[in-house]
C-alpha atoms as a PDB file:
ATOM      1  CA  UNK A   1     -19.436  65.219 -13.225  1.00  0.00           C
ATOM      2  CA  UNK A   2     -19.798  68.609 -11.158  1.00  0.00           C
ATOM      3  CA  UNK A   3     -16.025  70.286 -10.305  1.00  0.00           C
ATOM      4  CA  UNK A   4     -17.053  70.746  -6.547  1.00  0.00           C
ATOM      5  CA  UNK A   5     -17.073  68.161  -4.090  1.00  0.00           C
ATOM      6  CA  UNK A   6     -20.849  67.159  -3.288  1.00  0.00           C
ATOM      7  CA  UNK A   7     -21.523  68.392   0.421  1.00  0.00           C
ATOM      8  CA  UNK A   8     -23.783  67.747   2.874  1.00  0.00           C
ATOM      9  CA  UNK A   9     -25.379  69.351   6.025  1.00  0.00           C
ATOM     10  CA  UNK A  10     -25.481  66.546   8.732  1.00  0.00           C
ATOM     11  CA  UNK A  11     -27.849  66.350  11.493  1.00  0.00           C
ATOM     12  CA  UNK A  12     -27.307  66.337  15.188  1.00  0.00           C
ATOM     13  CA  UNK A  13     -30.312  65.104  16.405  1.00  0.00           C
ATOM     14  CA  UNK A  14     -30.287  61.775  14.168  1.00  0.00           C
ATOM     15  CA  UNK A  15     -27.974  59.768  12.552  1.00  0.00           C
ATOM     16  CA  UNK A  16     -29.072  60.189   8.693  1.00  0.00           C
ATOM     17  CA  UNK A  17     -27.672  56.398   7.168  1.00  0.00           C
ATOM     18  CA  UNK A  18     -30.201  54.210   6.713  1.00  0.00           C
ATOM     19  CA  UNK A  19     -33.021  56.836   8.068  1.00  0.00           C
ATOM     20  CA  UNK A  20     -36.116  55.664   6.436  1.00  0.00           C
ATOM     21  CA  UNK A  21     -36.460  59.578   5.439  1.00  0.00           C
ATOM     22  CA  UNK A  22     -33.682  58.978   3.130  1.00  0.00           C
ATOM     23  CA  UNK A  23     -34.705  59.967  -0.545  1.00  0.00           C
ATOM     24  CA  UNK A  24     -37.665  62.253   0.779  1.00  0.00           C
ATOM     25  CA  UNK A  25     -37.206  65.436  -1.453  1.00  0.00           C
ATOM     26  CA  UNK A  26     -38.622  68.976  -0.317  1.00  0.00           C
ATOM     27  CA  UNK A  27     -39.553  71.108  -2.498  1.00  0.00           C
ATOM     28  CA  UNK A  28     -38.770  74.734  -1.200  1.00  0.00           C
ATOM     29  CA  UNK A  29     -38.800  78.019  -2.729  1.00  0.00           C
ATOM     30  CA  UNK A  30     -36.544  80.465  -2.811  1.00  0.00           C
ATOM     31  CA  UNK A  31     -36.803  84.306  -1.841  1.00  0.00           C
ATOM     32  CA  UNK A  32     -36.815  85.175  -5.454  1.00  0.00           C
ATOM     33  CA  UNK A  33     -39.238  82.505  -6.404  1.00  0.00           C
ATOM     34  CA  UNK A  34     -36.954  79.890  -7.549  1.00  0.00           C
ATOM     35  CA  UNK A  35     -37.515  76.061  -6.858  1.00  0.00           C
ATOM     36  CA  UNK A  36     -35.618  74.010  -4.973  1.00  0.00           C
ATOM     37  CA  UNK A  37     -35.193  70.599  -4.049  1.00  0.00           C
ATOM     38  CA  UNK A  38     -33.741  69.661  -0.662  1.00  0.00           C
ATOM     39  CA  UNK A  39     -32.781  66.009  -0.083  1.00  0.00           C
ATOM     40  CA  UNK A  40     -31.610  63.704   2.827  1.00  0.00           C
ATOM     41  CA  UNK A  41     -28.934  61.483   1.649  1.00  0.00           C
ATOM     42  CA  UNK A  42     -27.136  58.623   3.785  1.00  0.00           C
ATOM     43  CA  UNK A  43     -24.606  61.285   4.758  1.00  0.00           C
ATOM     44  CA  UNK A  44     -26.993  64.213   5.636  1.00  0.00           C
ATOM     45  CA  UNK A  45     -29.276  66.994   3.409  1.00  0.00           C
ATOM     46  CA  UNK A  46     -28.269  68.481  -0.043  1.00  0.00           C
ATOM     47  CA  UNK A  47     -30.116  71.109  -1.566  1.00  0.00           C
ATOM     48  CA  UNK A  48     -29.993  71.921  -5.480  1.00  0.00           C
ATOM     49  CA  UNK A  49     -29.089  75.917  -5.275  1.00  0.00           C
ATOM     50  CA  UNK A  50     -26.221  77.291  -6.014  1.00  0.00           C
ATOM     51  CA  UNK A  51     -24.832  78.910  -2.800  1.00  0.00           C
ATOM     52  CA  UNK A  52     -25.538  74.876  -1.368  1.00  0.00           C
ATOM     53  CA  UNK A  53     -23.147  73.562  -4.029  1.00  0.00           C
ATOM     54  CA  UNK A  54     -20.194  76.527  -3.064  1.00  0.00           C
ATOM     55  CA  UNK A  55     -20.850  76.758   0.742  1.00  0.00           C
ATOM     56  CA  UNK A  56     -22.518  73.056   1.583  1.00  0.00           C
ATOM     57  CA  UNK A  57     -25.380  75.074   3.454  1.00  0.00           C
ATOM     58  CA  UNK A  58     -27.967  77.247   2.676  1.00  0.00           C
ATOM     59  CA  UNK A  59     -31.257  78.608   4.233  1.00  0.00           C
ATOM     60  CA  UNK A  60     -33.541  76.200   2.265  1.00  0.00           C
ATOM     61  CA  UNK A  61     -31.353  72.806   3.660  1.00  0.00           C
ATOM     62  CA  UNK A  62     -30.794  74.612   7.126  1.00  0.00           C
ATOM     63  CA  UNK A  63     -34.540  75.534   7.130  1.00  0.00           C
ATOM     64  CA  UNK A  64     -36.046  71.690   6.345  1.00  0.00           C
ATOM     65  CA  UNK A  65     -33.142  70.298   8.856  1.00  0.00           C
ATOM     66  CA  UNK A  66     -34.759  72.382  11.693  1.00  0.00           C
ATOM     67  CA  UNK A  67     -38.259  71.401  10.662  1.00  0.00           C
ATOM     68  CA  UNK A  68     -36.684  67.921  10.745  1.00  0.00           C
ATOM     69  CA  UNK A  69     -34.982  67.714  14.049  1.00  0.00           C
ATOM     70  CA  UNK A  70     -37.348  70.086  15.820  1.00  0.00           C
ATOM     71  CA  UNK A  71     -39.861  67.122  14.869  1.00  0.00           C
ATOM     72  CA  UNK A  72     -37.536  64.123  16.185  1.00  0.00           C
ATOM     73  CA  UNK A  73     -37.361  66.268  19.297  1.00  0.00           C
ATOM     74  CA  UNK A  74     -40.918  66.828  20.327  1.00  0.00           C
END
């Protein structure tokens, strides 16, 4: 069991529970070449980096989100 709290970036432009994008993983990569997962969950995107798991946002979640909603928008 992780110490932190698991956190989630919610959407504004959707409600996430019971999306049918829920459990879609993208795979991102990181400035220094790291991979990443970002995931939507019922209760919003999750991303597997560490600054995600301390801060419950990071450029990789924030940057799928915005593909996301700008998407839904259009």
């Amino acid at each position: 069991m992780s110490k932190f709290k698991e956190k989630y970036l919610v959407p504004t432009v959707f409600r996430p529970n019971g999306h049918w994008m829920v459990g879609t993983i993208w795979p991102v990569k990181g400035s220094k070449g790291n991979e990443y997962s970002v995931e939507l969950h019922d209760k919003g995107f999750n991303c597997d980096c560490p600054g995600f798991t301390f801060r419950g946002s990071c450029k990789h979640s924030q940057a799928i989100l915005k593909k996301v909603e700008g998407v839904m928008e259009w």
